[in-house]
N, C-alpha and C. Protein backbone atom coordinates (compact mmCIF):
# COMPACT_ATOMS: atom_id res chain seq x y z
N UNK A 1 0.83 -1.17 0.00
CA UNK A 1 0.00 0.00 0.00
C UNK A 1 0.88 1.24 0.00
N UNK A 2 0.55 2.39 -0.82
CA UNK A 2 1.44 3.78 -0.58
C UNK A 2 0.96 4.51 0.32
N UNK A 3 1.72 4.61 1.46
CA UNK A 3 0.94 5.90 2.16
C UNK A 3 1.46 7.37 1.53
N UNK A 4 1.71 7.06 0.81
CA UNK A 4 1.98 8.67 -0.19
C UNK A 4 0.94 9.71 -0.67
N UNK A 5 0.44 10.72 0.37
CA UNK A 5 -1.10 11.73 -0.31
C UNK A 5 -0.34 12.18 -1.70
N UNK A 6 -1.16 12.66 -2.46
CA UNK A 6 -0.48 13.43 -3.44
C UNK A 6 -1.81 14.41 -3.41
N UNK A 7 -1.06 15.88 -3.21
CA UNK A 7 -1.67 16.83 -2.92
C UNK A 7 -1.74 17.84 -4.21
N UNK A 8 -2.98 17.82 -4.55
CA UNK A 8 -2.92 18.74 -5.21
C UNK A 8 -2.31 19.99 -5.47
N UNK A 9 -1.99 20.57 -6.91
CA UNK A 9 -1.37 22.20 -7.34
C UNK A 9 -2.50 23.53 -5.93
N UNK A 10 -2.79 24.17 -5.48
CA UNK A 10 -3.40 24.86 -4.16
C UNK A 10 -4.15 25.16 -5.16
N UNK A 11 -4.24 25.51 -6.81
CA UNK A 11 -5.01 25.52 -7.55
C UNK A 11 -6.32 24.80 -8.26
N UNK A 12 -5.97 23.60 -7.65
CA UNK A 12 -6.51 22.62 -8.70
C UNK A 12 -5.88 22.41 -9.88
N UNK A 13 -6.38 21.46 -10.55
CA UNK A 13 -6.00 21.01 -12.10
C UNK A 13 -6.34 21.96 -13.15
N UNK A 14 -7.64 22.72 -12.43
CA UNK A 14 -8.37 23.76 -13.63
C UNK A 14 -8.60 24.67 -12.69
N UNK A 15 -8.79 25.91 -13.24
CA UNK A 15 -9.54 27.30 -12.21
C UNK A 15 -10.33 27.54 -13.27
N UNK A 16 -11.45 28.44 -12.17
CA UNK A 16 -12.57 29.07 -12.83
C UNK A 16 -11.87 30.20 -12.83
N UNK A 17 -12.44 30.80 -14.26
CA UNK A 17 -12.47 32.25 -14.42
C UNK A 17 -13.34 33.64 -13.75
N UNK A 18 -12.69 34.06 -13.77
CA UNK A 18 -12.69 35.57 -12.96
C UNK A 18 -14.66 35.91 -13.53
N UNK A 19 -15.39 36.37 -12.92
CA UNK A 19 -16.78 36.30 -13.27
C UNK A 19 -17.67 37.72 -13.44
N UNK A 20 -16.48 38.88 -13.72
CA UNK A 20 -16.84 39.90 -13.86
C UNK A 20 -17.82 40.75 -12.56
N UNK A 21 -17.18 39.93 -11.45
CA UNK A 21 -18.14 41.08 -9.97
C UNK A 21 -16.83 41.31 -9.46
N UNK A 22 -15.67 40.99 -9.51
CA UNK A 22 -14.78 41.94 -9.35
C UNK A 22 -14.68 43.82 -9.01
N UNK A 23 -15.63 44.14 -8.45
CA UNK A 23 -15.60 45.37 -8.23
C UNK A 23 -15.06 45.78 -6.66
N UNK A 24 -14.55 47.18 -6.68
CA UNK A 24 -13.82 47.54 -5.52
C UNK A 24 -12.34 47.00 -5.09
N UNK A 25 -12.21 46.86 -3.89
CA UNK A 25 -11.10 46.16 -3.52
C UNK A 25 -11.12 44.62 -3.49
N UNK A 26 -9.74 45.00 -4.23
CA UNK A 26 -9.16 43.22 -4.60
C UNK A 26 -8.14 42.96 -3.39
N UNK A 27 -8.49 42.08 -3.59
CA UNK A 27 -7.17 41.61 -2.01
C UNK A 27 -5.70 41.10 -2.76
N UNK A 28 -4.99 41.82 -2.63
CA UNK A 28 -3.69 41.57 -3.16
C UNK A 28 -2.98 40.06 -2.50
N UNK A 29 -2.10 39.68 -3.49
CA UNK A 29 -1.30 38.28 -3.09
C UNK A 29 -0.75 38.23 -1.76
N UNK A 30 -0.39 39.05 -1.33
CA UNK A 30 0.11 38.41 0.25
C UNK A 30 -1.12 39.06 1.18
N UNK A 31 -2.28 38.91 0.94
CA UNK A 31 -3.32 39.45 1.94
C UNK A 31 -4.30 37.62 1.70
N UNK A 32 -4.19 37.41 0.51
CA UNK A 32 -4.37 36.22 0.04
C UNK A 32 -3.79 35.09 0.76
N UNK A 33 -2.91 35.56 0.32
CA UNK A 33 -2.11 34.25 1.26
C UNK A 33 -1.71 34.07 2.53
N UNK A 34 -2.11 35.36 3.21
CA UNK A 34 -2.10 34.93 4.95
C UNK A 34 -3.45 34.60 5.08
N UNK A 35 -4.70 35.24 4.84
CA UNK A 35 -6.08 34.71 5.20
C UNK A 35 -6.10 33.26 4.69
N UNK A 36 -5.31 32.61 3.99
CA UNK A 36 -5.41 31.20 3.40
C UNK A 36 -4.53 30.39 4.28
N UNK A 37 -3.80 31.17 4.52
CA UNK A 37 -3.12 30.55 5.86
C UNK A 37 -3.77 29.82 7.30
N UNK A 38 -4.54 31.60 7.69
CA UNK A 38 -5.34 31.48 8.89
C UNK A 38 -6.69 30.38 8.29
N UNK A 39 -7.41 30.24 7.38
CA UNK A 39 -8.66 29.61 7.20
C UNK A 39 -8.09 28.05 6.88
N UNK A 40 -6.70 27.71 6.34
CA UNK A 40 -6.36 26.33 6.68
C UNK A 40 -6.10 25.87 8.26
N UNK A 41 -5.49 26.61 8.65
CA UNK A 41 -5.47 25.95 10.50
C UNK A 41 -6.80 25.81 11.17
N UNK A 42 -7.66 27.34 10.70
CA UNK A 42 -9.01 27.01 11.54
C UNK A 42 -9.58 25.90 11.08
N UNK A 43 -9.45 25.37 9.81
CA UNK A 43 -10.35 24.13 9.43
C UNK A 43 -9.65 23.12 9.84
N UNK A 44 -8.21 22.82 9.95
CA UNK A 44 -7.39 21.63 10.36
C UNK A 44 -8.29 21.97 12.28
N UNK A 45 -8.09 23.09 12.96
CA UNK A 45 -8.24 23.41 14.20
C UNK A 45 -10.01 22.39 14.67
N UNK A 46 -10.54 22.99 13.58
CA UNK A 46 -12.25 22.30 13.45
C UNK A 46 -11.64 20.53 13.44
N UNK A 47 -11.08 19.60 12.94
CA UNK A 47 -10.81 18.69 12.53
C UNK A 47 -10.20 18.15 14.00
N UNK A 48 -8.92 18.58 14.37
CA UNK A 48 -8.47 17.93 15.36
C UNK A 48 -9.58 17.82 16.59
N UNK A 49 -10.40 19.34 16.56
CA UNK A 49 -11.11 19.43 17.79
C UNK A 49 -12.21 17.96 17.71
N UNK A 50 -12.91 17.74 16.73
CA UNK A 50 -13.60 16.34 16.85
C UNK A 50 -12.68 14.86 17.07
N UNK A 51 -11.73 15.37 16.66
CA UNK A 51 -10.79 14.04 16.79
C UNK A 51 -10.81 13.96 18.12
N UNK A 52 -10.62 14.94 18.85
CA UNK A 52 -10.39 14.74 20.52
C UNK A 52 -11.69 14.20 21.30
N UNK A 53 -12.85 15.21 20.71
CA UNK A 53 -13.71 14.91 21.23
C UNK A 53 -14.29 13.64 20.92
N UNK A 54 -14.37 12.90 20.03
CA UNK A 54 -14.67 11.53 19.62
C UNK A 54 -13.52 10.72 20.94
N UNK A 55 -12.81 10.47 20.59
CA UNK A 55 -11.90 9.87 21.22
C UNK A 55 -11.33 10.20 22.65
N UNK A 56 -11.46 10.93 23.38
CA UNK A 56 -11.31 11.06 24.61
C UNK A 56 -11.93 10.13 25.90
N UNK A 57 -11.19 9.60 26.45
CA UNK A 57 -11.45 8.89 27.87
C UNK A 57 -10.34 9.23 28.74
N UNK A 58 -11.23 9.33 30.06
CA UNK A 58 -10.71 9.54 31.61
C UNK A 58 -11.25 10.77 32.27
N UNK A 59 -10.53 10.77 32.98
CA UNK A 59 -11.28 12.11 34.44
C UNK A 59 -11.79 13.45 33.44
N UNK A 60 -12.92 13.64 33.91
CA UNK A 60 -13.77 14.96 33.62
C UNK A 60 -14.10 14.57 32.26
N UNK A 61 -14.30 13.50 31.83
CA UNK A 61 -14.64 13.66 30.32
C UNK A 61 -15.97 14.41 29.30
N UNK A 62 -16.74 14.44 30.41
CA UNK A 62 -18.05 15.25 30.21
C UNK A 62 -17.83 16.28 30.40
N UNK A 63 -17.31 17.28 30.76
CA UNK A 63 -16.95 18.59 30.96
C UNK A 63 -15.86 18.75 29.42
N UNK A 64 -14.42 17.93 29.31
CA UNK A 64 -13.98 18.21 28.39
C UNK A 64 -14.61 17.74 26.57
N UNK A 65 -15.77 17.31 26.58
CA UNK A 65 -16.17 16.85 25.74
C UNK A 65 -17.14 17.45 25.12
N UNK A 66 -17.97 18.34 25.96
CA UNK A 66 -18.69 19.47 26.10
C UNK A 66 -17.66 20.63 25.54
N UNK A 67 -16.90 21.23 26.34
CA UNK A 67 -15.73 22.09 26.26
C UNK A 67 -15.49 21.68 24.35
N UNK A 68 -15.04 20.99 23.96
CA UNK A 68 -13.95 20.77 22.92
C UNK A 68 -15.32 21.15 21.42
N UNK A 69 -16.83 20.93 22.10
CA UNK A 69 -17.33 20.86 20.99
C UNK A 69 -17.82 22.79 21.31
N UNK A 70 -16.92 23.35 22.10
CA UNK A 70 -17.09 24.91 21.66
C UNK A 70 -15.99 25.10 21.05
N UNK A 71 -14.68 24.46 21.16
CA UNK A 71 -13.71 25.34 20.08
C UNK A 71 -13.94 24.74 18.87
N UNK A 72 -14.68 23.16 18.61
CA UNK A 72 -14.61 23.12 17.32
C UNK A 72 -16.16 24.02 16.83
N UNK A 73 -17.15 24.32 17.18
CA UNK A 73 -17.69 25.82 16.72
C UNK A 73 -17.00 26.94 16.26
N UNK A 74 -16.35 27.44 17.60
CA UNK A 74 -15.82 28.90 16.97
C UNK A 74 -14.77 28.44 15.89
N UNK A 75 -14.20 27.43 16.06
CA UNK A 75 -13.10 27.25 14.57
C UNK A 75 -13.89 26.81 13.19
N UNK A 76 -14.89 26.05 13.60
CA UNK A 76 -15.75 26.37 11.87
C UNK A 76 -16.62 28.02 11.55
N UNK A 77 -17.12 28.03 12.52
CA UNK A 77 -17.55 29.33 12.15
C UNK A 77 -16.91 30.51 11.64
N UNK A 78 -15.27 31.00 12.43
CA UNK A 78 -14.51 31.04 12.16
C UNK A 78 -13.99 31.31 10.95
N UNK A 79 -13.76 29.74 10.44
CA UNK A 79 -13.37 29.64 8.85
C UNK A 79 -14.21 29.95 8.00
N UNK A 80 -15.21 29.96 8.01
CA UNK A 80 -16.33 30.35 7.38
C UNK A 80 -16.76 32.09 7.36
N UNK A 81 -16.37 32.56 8.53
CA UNK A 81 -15.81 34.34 8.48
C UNK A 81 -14.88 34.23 7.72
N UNK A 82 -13.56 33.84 7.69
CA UNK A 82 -12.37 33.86 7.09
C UNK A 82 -12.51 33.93 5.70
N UNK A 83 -13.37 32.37 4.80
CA UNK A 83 -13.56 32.72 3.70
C UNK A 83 -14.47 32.88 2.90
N UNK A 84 -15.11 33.59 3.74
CA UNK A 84 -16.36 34.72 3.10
C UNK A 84 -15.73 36.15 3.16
N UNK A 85 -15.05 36.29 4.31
CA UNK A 85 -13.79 37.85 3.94
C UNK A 85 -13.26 37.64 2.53
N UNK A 86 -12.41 36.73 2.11
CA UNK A 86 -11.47 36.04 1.02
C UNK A 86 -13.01 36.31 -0.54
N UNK A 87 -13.84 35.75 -0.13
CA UNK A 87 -14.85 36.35 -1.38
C UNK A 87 -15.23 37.36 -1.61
N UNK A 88 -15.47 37.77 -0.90
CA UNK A 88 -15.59 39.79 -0.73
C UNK A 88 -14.53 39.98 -1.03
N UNK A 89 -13.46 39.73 -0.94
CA UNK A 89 -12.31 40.49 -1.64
C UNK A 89 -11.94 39.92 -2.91
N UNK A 90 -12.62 39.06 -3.35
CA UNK A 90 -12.35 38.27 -4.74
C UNK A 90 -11.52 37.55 -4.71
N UNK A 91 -10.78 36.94 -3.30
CA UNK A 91 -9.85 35.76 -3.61
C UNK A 91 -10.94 34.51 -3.30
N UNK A 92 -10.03 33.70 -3.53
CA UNK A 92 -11.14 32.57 -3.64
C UNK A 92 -10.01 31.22 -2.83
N UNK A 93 -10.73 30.88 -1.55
CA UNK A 93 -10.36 30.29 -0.63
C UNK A 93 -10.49 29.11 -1.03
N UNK A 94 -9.27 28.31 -0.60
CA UNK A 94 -9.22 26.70 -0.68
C UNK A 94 -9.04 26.12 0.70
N UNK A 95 -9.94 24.94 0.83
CA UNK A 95 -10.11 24.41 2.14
C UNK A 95 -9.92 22.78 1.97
N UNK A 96 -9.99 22.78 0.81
CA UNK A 96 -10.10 20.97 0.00
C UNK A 96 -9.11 20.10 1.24
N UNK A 97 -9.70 18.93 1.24
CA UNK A 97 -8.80 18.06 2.70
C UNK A 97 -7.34 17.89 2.24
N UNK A 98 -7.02 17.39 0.68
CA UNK A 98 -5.77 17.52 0.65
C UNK A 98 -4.78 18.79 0.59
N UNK A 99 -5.23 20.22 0.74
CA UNK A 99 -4.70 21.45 1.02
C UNK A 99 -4.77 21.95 2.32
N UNK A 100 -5.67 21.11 3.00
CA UNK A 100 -5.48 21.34 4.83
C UNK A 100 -4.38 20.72 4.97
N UNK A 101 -4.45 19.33 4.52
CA UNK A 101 -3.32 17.93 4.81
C UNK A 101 -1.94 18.69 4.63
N UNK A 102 -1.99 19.58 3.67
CA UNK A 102 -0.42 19.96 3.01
C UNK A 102 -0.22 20.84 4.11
N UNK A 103 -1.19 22.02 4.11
CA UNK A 103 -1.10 23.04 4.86
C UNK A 103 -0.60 23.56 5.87
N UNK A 104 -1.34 23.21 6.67
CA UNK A 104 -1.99 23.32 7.95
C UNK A 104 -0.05 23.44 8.61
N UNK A 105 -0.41 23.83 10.15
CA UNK A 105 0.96 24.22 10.81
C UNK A 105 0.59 23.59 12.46
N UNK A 106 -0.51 23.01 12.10
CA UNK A 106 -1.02 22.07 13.43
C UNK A 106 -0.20 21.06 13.92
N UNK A 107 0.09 20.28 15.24
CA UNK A 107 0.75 19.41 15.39
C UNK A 107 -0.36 18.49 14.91
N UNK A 108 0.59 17.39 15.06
CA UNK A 108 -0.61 15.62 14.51
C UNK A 108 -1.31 15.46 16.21
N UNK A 109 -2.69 15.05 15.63
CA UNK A 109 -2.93 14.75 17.03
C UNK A 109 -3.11 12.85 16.97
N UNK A 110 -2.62 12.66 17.68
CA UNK A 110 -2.46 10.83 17.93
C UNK A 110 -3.85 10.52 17.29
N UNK A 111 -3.62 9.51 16.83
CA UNK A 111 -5.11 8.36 16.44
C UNK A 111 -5.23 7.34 17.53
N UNK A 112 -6.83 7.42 18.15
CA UNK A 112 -7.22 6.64 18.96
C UNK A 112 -7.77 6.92 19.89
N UNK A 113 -7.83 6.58 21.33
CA UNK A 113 -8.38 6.91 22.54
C UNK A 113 -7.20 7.64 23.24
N UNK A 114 -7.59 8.61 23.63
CA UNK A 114 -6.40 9.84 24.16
C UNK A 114 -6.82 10.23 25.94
N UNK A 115 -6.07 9.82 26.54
CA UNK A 115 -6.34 10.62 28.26
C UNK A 115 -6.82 12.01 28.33
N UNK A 116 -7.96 12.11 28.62
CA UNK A 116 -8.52 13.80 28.87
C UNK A 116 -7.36 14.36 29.35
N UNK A 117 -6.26 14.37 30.26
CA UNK A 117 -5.45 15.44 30.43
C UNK A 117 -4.23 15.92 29.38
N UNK A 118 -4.17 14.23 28.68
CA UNK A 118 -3.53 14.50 27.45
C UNK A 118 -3.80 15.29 26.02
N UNK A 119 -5.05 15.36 26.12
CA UNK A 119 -5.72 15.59 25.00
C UNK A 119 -6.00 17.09 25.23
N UNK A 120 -6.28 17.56 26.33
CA UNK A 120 -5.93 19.16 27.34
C UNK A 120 -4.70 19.83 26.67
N UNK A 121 -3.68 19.00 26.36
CA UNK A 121 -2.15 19.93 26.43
C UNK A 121 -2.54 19.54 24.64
N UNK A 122 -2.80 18.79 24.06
CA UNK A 122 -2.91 18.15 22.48
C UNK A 122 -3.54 19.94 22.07
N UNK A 123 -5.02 19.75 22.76
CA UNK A 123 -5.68 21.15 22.08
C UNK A 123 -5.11 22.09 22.42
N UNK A 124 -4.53 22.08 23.42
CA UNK A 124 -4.07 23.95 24.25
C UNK A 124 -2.96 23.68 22.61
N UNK A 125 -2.00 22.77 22.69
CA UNK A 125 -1.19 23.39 21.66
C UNK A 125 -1.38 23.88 20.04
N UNK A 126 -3.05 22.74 19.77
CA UNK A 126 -3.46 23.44 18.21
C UNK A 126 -4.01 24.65 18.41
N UNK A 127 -4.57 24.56 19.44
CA UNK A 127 -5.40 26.19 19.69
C UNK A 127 -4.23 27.48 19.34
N UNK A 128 -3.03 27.44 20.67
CA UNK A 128 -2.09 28.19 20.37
C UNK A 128 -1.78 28.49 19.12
N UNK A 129 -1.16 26.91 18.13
CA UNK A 129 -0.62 26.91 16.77
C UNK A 129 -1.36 28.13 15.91
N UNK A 130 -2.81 27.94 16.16
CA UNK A 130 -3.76 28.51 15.06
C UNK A 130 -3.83 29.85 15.98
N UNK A 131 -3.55 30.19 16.60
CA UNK A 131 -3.54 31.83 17.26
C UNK A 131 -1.90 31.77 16.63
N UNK A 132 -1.57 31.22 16.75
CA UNK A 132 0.35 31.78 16.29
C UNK A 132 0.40 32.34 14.96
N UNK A 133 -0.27 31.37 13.89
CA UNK A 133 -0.93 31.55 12.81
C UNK A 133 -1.06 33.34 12.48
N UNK A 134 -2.09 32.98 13.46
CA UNK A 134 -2.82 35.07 13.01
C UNK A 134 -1.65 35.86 13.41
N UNK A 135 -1.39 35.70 14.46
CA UNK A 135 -0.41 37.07 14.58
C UNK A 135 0.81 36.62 14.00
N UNK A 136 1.35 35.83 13.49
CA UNK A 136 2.23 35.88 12.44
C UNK A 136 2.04 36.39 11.23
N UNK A 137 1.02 36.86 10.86
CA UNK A 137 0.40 37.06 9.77
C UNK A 137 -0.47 38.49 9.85
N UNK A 138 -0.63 39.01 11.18
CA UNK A 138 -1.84 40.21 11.43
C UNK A 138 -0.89 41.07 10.99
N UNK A 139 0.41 41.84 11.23
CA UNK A 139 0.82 43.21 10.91
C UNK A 139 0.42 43.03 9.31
N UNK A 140 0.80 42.54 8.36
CA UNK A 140 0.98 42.49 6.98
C UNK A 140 -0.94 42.43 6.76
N UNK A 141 -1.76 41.81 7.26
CA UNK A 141 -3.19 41.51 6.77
C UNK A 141 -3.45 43.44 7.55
N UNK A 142 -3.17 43.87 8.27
CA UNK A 142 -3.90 44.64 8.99
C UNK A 142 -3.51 45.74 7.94
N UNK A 143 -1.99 46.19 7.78
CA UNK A 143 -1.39 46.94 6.71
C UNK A 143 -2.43 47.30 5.03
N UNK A 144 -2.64 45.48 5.13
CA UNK A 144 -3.58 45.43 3.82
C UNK A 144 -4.70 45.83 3.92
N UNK A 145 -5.58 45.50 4.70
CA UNK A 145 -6.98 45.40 5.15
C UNK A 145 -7.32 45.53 6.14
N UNK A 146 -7.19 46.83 7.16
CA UNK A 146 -8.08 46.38 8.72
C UNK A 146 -8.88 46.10 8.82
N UNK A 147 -9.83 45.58 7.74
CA UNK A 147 -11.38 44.92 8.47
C UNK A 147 -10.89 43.66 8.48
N UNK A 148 -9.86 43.15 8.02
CA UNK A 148 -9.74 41.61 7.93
C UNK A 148 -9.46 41.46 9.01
N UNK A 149 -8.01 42.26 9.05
CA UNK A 149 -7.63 42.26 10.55
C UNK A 149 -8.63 42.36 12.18
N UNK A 150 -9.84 43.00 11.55
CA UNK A 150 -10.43 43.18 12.97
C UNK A 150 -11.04 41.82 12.85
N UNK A 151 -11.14 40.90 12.10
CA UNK A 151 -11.69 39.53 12.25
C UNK A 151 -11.27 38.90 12.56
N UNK A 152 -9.46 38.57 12.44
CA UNK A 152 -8.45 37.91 13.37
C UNK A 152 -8.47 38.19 14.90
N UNK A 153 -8.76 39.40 14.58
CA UNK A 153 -8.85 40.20 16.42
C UNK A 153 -9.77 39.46 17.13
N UNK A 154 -11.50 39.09 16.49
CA UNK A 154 -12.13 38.49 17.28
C UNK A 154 -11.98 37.11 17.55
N UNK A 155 -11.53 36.42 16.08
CA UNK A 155 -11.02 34.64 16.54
C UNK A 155 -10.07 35.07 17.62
N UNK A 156 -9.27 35.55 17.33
CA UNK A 156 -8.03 35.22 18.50
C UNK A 156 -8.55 35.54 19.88
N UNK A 157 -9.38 36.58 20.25
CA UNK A 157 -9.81 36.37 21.42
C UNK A 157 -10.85 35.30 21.83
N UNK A 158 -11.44 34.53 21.04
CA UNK A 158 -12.39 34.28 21.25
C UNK A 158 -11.57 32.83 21.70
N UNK A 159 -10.37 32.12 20.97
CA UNK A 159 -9.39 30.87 21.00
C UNK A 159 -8.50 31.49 21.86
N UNK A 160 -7.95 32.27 22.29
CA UNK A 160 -7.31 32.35 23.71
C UNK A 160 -7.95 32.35 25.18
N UNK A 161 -9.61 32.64 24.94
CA UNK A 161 -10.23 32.20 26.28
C UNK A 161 -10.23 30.86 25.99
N UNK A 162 -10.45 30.01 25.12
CA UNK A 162 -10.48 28.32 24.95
C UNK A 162 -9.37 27.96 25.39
N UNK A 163 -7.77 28.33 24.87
CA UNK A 163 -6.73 28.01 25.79
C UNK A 163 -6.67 28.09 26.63
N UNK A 164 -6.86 29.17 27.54
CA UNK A 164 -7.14 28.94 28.55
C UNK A 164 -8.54 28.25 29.76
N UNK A 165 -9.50 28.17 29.29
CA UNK A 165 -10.06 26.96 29.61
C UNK A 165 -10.08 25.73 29.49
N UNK A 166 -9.45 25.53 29.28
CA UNK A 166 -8.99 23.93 28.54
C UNK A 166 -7.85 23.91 29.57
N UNK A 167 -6.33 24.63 29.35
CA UNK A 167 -5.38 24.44 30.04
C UNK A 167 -5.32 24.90 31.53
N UNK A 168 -6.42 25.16 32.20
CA UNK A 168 -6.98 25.94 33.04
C UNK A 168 -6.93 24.19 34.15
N UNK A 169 -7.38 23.42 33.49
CA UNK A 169 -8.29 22.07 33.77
C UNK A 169 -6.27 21.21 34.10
N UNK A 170 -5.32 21.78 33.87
CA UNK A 170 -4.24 20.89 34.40
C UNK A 170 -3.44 21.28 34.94
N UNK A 171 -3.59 22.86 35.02
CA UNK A 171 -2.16 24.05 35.59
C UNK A 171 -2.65 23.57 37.03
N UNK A 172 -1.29 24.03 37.74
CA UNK A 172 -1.72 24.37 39.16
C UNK A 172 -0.42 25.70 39.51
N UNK A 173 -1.08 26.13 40.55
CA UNK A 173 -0.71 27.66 40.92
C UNK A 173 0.62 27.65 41.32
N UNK A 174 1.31 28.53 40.89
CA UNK A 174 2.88 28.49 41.29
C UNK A 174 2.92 28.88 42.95
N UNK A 175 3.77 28.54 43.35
CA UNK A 175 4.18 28.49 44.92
C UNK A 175 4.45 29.93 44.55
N UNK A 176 4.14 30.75 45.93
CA UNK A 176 4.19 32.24 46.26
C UNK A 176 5.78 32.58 47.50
């Protein structure tokens, strides 16, 4: 058997042509390509989050199982802000599984049944990844576009209260 993906050109084999609503602002190539950035992690981010939640056993699992099916919300919804921004500006967003697969800047999350406290530090770190994502990417999107930018502004706050609820569930308080 090959475990070899073969990932498509980020194009496809064919593109559609430009459809004449092109009006106003066009989103230039590197405004393009960071929002394609951020809308591949949020959809890899949507992906891992069910992986966890499917597969999770041990302490608090009803609380973290509950929990995990709010970040995978705000990360589809999310992506779905992301590339509906990307159409309004006339780029045209790719989400296809083998361009997440290529993509994405997520760690792997294990296949199988995962320890709720393990699976705690698994999400705190895609969560992070996909907040690292935006602000690696916000001065240059904000430069281009501040409304885009004010849309990164709200994912990211909205996935740094999830990091920290999530990683909230294994810290304990530093000695004073």
């Amino acid at each position: 058997m090959n475990d070899t993906v073969t990932v498509p050109d980020p194009a496809g084999s064919t593109r559609t042509g430009r459809e004449n609503a092109e009006q106003g602002f066009l989103a230039p190539a590197a405004l393009t390509k960071n929002l394609q950035a951020v809308l591949v992690d949020l959809t890899a981010l949507h992906l891992v989050g069910k992986q966890a939640h499917w597969n999770i056993v041990g302490p608090n699992f009803r609380d973290l199982h509950l929990n995990l099916d709010e970040v995978v919300a705000i990360a589809r919804t999310s992506a779905d802000d992301v590339a509906e921004r990307m159409r309004a500006l006339h780029a045209a967003p790719d989400a296809r599984p083998a361009v997440v697969a290529e993509q994405s800047t997520l760690p792997e999350f294990p296949q199988g049944e995962v320890l709720t406290h393990d699976a705690i530090d698994l999400m705190t770190a895609s969560i992070e990844g996909t907040v690292g994502t935006m602000r690696s990417v916000h001065d240059e999107v904000d430069e281009a576009d501040p409304t885009s930018a004010d849309i990164l502004h709200g994912i990211i706050e909205k996935l740094e209260q999830q990091a920290w609820f999530l990683s909230a569930e294994t810290r304990t308080p530093k000695e004073r």
